[in-house]
N, C-alpha and C. Protein backbone atom coordinates (compact mmCIF):
# COMPACT_ATOMS: atom_id res chain seq x y z
N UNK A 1 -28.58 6.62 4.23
CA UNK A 1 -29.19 6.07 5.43
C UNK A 1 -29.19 4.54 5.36
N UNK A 2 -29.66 4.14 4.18
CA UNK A 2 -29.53 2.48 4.49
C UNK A 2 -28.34 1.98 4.36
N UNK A 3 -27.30 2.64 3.62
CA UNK A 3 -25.89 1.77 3.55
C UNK A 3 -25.42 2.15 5.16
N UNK A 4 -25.72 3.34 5.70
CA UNK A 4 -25.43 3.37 7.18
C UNK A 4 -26.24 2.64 8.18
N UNK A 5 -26.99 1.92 7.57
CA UNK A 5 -28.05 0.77 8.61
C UNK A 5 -27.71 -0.65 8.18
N UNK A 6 -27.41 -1.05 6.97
CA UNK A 6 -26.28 -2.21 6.75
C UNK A 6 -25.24 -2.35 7.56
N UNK A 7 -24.25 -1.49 7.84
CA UNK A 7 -23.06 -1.03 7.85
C UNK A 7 -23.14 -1.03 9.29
N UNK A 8 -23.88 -0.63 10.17
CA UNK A 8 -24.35 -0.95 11.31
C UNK A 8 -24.72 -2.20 11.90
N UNK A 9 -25.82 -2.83 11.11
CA UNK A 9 -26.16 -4.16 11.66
C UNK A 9 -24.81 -5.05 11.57
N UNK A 10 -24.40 -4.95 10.43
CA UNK A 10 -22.99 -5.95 10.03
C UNK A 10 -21.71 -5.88 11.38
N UNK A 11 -21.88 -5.03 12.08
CA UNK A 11 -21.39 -4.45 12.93
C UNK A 11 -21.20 -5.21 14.31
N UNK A 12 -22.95 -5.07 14.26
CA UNK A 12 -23.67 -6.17 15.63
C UNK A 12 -22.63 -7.90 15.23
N UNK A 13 -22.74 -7.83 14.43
CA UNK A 13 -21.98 -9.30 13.82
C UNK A 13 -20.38 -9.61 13.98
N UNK A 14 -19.91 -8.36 13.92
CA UNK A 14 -18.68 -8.70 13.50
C UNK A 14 -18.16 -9.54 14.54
N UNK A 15 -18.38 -9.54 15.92
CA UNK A 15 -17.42 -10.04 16.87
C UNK A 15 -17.99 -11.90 16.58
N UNK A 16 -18.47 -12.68 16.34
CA UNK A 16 -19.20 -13.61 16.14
C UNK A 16 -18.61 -14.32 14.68
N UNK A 17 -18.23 -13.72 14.13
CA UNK A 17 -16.93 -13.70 12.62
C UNK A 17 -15.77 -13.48 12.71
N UNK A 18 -15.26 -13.10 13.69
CA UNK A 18 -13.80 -12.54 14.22
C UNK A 18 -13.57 -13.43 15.00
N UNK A 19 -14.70 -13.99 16.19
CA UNK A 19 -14.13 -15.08 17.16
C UNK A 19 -13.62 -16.44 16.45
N UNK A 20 -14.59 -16.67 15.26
CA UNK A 20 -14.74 -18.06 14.79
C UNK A 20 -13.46 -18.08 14.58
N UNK A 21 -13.10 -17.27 13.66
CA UNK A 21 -11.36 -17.25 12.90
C UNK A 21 -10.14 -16.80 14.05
N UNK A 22 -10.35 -16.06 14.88
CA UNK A 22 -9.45 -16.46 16.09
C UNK A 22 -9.40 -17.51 16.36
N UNK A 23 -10.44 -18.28 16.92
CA UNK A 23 -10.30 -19.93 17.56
C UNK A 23 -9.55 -20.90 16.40
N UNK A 24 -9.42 -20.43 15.35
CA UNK A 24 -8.64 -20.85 14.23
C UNK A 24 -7.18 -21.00 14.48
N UNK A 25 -6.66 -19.77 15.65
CA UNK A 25 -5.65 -19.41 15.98
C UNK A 25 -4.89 -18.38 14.61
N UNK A 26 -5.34 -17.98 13.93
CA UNK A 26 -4.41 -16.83 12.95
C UNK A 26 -5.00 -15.92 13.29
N UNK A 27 -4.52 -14.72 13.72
CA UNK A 27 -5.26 -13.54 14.36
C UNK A 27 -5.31 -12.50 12.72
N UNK A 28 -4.38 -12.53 12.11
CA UNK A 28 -4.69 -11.87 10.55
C UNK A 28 -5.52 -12.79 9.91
N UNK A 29 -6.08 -14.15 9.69
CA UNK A 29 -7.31 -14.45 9.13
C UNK A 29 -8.31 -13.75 9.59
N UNK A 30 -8.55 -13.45 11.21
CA UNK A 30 -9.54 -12.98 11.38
C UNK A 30 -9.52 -11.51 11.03
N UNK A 31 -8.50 -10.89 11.30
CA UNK A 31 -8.44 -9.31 10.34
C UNK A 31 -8.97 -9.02 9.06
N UNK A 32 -8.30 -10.41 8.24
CA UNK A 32 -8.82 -10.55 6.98
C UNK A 32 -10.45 -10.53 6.93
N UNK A 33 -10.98 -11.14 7.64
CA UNK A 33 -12.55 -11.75 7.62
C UNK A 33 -13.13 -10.37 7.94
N UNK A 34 -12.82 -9.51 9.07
CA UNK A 34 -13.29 -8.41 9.67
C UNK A 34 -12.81 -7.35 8.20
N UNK A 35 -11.91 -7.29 7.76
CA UNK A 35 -11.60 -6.65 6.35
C UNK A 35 -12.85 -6.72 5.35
N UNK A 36 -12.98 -8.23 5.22
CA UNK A 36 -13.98 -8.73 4.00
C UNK A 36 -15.17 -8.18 4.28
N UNK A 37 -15.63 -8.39 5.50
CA UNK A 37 -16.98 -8.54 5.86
C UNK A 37 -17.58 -6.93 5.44
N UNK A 38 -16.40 -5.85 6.01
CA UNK A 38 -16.69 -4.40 6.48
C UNK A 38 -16.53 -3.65 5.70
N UNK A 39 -15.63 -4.11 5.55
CA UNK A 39 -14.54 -2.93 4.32
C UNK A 39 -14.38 -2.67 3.38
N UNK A 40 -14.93 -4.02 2.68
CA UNK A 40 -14.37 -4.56 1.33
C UNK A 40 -15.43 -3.89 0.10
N UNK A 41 -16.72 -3.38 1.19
CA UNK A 41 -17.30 -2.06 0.16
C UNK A 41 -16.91 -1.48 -0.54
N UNK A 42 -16.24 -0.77 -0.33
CA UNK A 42 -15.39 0.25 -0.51
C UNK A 42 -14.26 0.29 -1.00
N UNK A 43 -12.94 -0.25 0.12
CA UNK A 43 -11.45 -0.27 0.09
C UNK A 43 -11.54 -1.94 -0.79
N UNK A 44 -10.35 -1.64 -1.36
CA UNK A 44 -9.17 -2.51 -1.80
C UNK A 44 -8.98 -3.29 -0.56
N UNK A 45 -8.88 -4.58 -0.24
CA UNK A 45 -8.95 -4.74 1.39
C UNK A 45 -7.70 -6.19 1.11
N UNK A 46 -7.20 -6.76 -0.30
CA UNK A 46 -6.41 -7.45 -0.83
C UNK A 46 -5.25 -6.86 -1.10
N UNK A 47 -4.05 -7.67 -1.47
CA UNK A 47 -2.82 -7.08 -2.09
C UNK A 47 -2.50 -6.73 -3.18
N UNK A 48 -4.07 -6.93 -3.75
CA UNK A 48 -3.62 -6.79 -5.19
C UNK A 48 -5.24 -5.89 -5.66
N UNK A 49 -5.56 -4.78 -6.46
CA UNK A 49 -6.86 -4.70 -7.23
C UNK A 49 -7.01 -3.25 -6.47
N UNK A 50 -8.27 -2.63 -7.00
CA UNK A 50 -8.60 -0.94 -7.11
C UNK A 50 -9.36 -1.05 -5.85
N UNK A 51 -9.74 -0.55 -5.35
CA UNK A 51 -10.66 -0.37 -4.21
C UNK A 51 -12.07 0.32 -5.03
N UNK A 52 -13.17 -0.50 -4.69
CA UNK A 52 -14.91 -0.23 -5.26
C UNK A 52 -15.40 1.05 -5.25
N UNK A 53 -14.88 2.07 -4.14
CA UNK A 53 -14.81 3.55 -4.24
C UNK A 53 -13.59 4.21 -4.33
N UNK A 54 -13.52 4.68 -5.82
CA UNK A 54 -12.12 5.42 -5.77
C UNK A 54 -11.53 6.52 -4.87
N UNK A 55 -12.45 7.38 -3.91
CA UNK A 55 -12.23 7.80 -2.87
C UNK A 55 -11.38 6.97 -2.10
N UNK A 56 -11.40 5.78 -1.83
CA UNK A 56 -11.28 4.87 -0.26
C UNK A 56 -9.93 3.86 -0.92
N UNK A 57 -8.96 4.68 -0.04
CA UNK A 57 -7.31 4.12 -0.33
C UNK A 57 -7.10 2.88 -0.18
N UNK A 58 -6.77 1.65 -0.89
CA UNK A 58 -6.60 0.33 -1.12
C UNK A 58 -5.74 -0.07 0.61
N UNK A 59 -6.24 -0.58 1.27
CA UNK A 59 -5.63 -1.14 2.21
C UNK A 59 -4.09 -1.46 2.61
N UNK A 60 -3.81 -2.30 1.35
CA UNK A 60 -2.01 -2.04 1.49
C UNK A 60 -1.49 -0.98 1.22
N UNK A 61 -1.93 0.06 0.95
CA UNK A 61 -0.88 1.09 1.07
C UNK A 61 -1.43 2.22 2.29
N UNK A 62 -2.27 1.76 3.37
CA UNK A 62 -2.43 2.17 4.54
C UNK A 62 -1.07 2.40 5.02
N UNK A 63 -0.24 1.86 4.93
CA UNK A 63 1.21 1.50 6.06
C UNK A 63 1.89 2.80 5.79
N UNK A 64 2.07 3.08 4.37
CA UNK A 64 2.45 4.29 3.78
C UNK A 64 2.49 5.72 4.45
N UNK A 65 1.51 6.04 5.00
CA UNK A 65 0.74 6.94 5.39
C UNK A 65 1.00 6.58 7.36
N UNK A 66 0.24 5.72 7.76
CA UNK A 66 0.04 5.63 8.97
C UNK A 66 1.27 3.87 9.11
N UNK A 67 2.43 3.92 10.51
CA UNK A 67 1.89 2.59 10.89
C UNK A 67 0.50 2.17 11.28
N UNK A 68 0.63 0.58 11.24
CA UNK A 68 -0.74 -0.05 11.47
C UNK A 68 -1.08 0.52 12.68
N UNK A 69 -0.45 0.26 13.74
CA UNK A 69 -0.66 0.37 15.00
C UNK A 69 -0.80 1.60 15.33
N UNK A 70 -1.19 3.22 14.35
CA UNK A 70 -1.51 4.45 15.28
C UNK A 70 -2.81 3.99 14.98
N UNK A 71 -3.61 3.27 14.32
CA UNK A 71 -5.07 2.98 13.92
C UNK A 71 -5.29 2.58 14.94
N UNK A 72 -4.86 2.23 15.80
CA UNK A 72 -5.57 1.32 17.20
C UNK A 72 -6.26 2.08 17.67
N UNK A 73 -6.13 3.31 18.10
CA UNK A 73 -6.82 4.21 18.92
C UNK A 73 -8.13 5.07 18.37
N UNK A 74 -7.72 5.01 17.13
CA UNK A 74 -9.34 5.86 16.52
C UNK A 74 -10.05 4.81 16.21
N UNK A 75 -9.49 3.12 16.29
CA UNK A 75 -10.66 2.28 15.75
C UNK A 75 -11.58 1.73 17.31
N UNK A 76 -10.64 1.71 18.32
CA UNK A 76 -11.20 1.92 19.58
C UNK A 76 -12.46 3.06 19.81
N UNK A 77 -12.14 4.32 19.16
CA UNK A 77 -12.59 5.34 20.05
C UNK A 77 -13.76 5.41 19.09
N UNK A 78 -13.72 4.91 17.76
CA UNK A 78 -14.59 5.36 16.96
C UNK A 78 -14.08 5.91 15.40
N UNK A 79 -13.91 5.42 14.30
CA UNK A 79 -13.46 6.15 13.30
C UNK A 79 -14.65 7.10 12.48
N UNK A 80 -13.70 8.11 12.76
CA UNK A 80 -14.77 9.40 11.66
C UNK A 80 -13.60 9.95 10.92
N UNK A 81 -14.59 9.89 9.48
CA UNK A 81 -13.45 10.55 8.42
C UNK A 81 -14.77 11.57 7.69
N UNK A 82 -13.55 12.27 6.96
CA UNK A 82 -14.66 13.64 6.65
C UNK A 82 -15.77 13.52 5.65
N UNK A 83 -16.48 12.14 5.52
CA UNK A 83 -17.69 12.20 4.29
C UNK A 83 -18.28 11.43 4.90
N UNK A 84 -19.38 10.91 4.20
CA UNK A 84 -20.61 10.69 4.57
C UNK A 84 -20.68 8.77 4.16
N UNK A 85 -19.62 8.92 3.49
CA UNK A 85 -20.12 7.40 2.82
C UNK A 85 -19.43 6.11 4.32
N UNK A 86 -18.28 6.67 4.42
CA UNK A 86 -18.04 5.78 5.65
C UNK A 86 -18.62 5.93 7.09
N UNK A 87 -19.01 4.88 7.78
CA UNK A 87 -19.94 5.13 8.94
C UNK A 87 -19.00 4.94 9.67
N UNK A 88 -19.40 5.82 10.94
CA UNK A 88 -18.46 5.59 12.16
C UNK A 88 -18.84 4.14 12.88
N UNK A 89 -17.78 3.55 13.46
CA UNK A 89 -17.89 2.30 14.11
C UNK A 89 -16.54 2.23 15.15
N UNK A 90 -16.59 1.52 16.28
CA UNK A 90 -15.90 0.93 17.02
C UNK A 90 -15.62 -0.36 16.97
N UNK A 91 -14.40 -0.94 17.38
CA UNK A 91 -14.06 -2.03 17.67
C UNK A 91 -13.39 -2.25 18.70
N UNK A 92 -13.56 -3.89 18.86
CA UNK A 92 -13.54 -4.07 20.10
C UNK A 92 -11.81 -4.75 20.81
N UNK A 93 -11.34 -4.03 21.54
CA UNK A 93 -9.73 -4.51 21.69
C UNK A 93 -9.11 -6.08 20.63
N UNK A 94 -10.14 -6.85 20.60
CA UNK A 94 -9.32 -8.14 20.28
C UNK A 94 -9.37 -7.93 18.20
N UNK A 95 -10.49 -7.18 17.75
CA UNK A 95 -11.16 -6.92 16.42
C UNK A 95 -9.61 -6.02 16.55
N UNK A 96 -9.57 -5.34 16.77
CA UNK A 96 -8.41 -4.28 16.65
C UNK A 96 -6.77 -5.08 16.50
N UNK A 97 -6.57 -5.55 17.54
CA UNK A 97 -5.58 -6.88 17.48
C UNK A 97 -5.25 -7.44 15.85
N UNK A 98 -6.79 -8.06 15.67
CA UNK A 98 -6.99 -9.20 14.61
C UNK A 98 -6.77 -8.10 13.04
N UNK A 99 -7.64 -6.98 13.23
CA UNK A 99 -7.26 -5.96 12.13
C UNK A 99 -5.75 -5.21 11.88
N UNK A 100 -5.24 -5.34 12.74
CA UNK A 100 -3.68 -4.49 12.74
C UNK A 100 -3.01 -5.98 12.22
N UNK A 101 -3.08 -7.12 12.83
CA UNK A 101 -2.34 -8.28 12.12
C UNK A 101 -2.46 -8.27 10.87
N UNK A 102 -4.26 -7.94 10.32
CA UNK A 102 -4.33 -8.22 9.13
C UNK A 102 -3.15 -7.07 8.04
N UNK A 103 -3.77 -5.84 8.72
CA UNK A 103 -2.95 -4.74 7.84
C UNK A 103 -1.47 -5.31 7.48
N UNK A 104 -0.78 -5.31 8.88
CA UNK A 104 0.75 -5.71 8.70
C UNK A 104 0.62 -6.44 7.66
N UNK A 105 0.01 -7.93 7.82
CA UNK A 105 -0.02 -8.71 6.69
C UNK A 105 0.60 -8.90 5.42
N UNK A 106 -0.59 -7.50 4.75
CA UNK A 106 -0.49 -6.80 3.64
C UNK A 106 1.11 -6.90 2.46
């Protein structure tokens, strides 16, 4: 319950951390930042190192599995995966943008 009430508030935030680094103009810095801020619990969210829950697949090798871009639509609609430790969340068209740049990145 409280890592899902962290994980939430951080949430309320993200667009306010994503804009700053857009106006930066690199739309994968701000992926990156939205990576760090959210993700980085858990996943591997770098090109290099283990991810903090060995459950939760290191970020660069997302591509493997999925292109970046079928993620667009479940991060729109809401991502749910089958356990308890990751919270569902939405993002918002431009967070989605800035996160698929980041992935490619990778």
């Amino acid at each position: 319950m409280h890592r899902t009430l962290i994980a939430a508030t951080a949430f309320l935030l993200m667009p306010a951390f994503a804009d700053a680094a857009r106006a930066n103009g690199d739309e994968a810095d701000s992926g990156h930042l939205l990576a760090n801020q959210f993700c980085a619990q858990c996943h591997a969210v770098e090109s290099t190192g283990d991810s903090p829950l060995k459950a939760a697949p290191p970020f660069r090798t997302l591509s493997e599995k999925y292109p970046p871009e079928h993620l667009a639509e479940a991060l729109a609609e809401g991502i749910m995966v089958g356990h308890e430790a990751m919270p569902e969340f939405q993002m918002t068209p431009e967070q989605i943008d800035s996160f698929i740049a980041y992935l490619r990145s990778l």
